[in-house]
Each structure stands twice: as C-alpha cells, then as structure tokens.
Protein backbone atom coordinates (compact mmCIF):
# COMPACT_ATOMS: atom_id res chain seq x y z
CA UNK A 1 20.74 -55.93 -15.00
CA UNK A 2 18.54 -54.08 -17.63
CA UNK A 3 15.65 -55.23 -15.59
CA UNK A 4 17.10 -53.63 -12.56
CA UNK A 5 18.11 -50.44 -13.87
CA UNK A 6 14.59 -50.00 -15.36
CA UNK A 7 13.29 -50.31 -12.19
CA UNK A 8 15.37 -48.03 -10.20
CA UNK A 9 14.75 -45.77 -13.14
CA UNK A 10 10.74 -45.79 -12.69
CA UNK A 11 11.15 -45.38 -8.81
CA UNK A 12 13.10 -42.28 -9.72
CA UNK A 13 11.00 -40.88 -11.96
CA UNK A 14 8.26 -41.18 -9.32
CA UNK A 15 10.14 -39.32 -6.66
CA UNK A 16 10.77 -36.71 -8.85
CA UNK A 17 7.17 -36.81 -9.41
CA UNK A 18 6.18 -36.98 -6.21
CA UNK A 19 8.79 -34.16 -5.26
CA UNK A 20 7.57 -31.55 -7.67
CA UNK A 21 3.99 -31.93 -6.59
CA UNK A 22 5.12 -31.72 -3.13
CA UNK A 23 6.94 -28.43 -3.93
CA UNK A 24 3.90 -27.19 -5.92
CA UNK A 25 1.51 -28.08 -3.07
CA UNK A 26 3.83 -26.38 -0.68
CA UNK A 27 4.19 -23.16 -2.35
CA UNK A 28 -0.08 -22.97 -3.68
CA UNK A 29 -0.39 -23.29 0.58
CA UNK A 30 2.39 -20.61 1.44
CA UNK A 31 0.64 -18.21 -1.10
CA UNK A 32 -2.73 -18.66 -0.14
CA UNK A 33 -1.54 -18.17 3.62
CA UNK A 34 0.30 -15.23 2.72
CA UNK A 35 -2.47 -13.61 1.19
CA UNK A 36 -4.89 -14.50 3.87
CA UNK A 37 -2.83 -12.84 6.57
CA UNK A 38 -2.46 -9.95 4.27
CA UNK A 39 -6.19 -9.45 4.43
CA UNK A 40 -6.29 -9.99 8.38
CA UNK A 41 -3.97 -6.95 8.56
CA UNK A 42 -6.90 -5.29 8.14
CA UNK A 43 -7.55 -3.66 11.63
CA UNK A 44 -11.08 -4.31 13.25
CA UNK A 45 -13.45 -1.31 13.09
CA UNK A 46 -13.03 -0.18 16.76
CA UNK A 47 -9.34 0.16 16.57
CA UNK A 48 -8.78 2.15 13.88
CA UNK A 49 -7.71 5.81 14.17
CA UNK A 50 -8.81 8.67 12.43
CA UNK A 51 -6.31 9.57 9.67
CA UNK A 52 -4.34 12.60 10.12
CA UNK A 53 -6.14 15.53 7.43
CA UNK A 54 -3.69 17.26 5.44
CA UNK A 55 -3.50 19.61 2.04
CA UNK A 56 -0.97 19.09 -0.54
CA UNK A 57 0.01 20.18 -3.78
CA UNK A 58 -0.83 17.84 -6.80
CA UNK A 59 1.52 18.26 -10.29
CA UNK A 60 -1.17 20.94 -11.64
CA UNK A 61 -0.82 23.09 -8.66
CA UNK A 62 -4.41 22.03 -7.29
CA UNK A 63 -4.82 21.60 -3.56
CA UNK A 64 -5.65 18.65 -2.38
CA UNK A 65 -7.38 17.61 0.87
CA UNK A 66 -7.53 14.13 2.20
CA UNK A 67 -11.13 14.75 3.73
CA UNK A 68 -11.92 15.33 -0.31
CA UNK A 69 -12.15 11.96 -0.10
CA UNK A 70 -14.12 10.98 2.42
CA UNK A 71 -16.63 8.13 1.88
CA UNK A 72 -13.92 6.59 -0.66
CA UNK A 73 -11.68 3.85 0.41
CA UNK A 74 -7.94 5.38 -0.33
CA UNK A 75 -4.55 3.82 -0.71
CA UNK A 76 -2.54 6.68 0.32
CA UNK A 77 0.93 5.82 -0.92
CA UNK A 78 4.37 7.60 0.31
CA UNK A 79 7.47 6.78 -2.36
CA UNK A 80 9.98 8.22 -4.16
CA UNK A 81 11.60 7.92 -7.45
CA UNK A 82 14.56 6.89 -6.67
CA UNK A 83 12.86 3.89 -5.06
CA UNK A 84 12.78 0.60 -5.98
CA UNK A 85 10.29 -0.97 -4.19
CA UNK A 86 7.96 1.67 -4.98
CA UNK A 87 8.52 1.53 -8.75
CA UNK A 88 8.02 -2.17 -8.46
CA UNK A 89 4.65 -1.56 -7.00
CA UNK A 90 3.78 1.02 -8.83
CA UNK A 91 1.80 -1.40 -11.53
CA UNK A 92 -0.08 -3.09 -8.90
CA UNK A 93 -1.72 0.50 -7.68
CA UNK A 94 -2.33 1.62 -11.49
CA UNK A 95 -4.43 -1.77 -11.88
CA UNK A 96 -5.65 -1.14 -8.26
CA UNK A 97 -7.42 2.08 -9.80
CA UNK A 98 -8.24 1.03 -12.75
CA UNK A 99 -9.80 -1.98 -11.38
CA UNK A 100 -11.81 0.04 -8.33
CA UNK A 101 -11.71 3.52 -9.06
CA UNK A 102 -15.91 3.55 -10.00
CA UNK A 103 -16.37 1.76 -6.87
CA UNK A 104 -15.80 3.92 -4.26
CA UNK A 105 -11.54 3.56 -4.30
CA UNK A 106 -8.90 5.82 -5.12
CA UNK A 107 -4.87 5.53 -4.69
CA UNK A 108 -3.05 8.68 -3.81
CA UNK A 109 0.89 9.02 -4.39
CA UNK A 110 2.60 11.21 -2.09
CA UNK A 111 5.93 11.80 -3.35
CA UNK A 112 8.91 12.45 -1.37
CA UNK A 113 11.49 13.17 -3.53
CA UNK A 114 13.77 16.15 -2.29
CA UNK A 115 14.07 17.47 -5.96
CA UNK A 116 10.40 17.85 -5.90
CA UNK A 117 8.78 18.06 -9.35
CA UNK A 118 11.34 18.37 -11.23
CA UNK A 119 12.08 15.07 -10.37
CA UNK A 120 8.71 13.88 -10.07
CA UNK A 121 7.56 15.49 -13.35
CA UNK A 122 9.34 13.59 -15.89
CA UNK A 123 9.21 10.47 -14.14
CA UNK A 124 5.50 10.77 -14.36
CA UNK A 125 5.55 11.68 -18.49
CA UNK A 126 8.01 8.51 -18.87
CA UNK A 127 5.57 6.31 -16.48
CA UNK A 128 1.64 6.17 -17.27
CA UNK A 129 0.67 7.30 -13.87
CA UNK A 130 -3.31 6.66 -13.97
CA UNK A 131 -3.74 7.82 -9.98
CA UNK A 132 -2.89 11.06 -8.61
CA UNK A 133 0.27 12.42 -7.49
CA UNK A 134 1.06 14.97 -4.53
CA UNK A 135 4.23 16.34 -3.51
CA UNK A 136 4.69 15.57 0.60
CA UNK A 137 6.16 17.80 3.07
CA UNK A 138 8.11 16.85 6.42
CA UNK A 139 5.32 17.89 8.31
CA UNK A 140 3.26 15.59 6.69
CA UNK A 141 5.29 12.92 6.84
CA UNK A 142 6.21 13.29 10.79
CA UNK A 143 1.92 13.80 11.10
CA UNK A 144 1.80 10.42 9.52
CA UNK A 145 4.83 8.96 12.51
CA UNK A 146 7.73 9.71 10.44
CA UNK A 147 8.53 7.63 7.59
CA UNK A 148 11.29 5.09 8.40
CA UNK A 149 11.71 3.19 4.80
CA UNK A 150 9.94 3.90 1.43
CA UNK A 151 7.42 2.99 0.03
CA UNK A 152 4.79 2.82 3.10
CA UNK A 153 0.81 2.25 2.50
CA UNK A 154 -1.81 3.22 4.07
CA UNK A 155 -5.12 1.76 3.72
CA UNK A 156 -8.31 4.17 4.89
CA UNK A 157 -11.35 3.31 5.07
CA UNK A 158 -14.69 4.79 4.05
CA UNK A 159 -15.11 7.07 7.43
CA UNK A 160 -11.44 8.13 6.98
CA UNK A 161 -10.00 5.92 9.52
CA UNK A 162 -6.60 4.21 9.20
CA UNK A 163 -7.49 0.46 8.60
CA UNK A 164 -3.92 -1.09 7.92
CA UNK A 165 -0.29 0.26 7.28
CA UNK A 166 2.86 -1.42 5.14
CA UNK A 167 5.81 -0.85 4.83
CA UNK A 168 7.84 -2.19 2.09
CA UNK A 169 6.55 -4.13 -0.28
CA UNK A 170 6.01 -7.38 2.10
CA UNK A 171 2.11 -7.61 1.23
CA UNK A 172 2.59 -7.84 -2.27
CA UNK A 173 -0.17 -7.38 -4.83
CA UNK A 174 -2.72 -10.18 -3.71
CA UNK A 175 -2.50 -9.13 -0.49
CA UNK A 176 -2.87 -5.44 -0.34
CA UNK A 177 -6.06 -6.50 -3.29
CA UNK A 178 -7.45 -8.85 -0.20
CA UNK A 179 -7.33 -5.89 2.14
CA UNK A 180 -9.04 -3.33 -0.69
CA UNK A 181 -11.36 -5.68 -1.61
CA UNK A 182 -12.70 -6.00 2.29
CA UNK A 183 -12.28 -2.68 2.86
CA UNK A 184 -14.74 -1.55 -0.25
CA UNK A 185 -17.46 -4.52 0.99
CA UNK A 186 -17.54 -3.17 4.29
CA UNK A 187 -20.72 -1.19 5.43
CA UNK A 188 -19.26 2.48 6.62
CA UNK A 189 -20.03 3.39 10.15
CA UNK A 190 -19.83 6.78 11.94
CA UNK A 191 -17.18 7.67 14.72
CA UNK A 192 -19.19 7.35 17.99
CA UNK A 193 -20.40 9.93 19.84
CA UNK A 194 -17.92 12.57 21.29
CA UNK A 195 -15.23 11.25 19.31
CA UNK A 196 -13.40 13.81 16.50
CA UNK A 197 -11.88 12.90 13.58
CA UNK A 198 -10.63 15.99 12.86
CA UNK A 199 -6.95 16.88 12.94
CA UNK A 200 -4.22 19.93 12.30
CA UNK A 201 -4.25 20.67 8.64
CA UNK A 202 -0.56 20.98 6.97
CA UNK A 203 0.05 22.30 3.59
CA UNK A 204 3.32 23.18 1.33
CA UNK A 205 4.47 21.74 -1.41
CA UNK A 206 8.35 20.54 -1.13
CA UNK A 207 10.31 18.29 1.93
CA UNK A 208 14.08 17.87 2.22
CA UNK A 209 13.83 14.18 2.55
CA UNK A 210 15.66 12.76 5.06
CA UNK A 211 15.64 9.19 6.51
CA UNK A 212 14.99 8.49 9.92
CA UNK A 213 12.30 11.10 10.30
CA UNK A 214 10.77 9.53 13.29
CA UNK A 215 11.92 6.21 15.80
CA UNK A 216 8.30 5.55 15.87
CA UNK A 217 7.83 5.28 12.39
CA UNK A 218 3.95 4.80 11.43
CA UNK A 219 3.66 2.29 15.20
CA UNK A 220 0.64 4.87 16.59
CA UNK A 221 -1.55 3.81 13.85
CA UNK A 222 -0.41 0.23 13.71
C-alpha cells in the first residue's frame, strides 16, 4: 500500500510540475506576443497623418507649440487626475523620459482636468512629474477626434506625423517601450511633395471636460 501511495504521490508531483511549467511557458508566450503586437501598432510610414499643431499653456505660463518639437519623437499624453489609468501609467512615461529624453524623445502631458491648475498644480508637487505638463482645451481635444476615455497616447514621429494611438492603458509599458524604441531607430523622412503638414493652430489654457466629446473618438488618425 505504502508502495502504491508513493507512487501516485511522485506521478503527482510531476503533474504539478509539468503544470506549472506549462502555465509559465504559456504566459512568457502571451507576453512576448503582446508586446510584439504592441510594436506592430506602429503605423507604416505612408499612412501616417500629420499631427494636428496646437499651442498650450504649460504650469509656468510658457506657450507651448507642438511643432517645438519637431525632429523629436513625442508621446503626447491626454489624462486627468482624477484618472486611474493615467496615474497608473504615469511611472512608465517618467522612466520613458528619463530613459530617452537625450535621444531625440520627449513625453508631453496634456491635462484635462476641468479644475485646471488648481487641480493639476498640487498633484504635480505631490507626484515627481519629470516630463512636461500642459493644460488642454476642448478645441484641442475635438482637433485631436474628441477624446472618448482617458488616458489616450499618441505616438509622433520624428516628421511630426501620428505613428500610433491608445487608448487606455491596453499596451502597457513593454509595449508602448517597443513602439518608442522603433520609432527613435527609424531614419526621418520628409512629407512628399505637395503634401502640408501644417494645420489650424488653437491656444487657451482651460476645457470644461466633458465625456463623449466626439463619436469618432481619435478613428481619423487610427
């Protein structure tokens, strides 16, 4: 009987064994696929559109242009305080800058809080913010297709072109880092000839944020 139990006793451990590296193998796959289509979110260089130019107010009063930052790679970021899935990805974009910010990257926040800065403010003195913060504007955000949920990222690339859009958090760190990553290694090209790039220019420095801006939601750059 003892010799029997001992061997139903091995055979289990080995299942278990066998289980767990079946579970392990499973989820090492599911990650690396996940990340991989991440990074083929990426949208080839003849179908991206020019991104929308705008000016915006960042928490010193500057103005801010997105054509500043032309020739950079940016991660142009719409949240909220009051969001959770943007606080939660908040840490990946402050090691996103750190990480790339001398190579040609930089993240921008655009907040859409309806308080404005005096919501914005203190959450940014309680949080070490290392990327810059502007304040959005409805017009913005209906240039941009009207926001639908919070947070959504952008990804542009070096000629200022829209080269992916997220919204949530779905990506998640690896992925988005696939898609920066590619974008940064990528040789810049011009627009070709008798295209424009160029687009209205919106400024202010407050929204009433409402959700629902736009049905379309960010699908004419998708």
């Amino acid at each position: 009987m003892s010799v029997l139990y001992s061997k139903w006793l091995l055979a289990g451990v080995v299942v278990t064994l066998l289980t767990a590296w079946a579970n392990f193998e499973l989820g090492h796959r599911s990650s690396a696929k996940a990340v991989k289509a991440a990074g083929s979110a990426v949208k080839d260089d003849k179908e991206r559109k020019a991104a929308p130019e705008f000016e915006l107010k960042d928490a010193d009063g500057k103005t801010v242009r997105l054509s500043d930052y032309k020739g950079k790679v940016v991660l142009l970021d719409f949240w909220a305080t009051w969001c959770g899935g943007c606080r939660a990805e908040m840490p990946w974009l402050v090691e996103f800058e750190q990480s790339y910010g001398d190579k040609g990257f930089a993240v921008l926040g655009v907040s859409m809080n309806e308080d404005g800065w005096s919501a914005v403010k203190p959450f940014l003195r309680e949080h070490q913010i290392n990327y810059r913060i502007l304040m959005g504007t409805e017009q913005v955000a209906q240039l941009y297709g009207g926001l639908n949920a919070l947070p959504e990222t952008i990804l542009i690339d070096r000629s200022g072109r829209i080269a992916s859009v997220h919204v949530g958090i779905e990506a998640g760190k690896d992925g988005l880092r696939s898609e920066i990553v590619r974008l940064l290694g990528a040789t810049t090209s011009s627009p070709q000839a008798g295209s424009s790039t160029s687009m209205p220019t919106l400024s202010g420095s407050g929204i009433d944020r409402r959700c629902g801006l736009s049905p379309s939601g960010l699908s004419q750059f998708r």
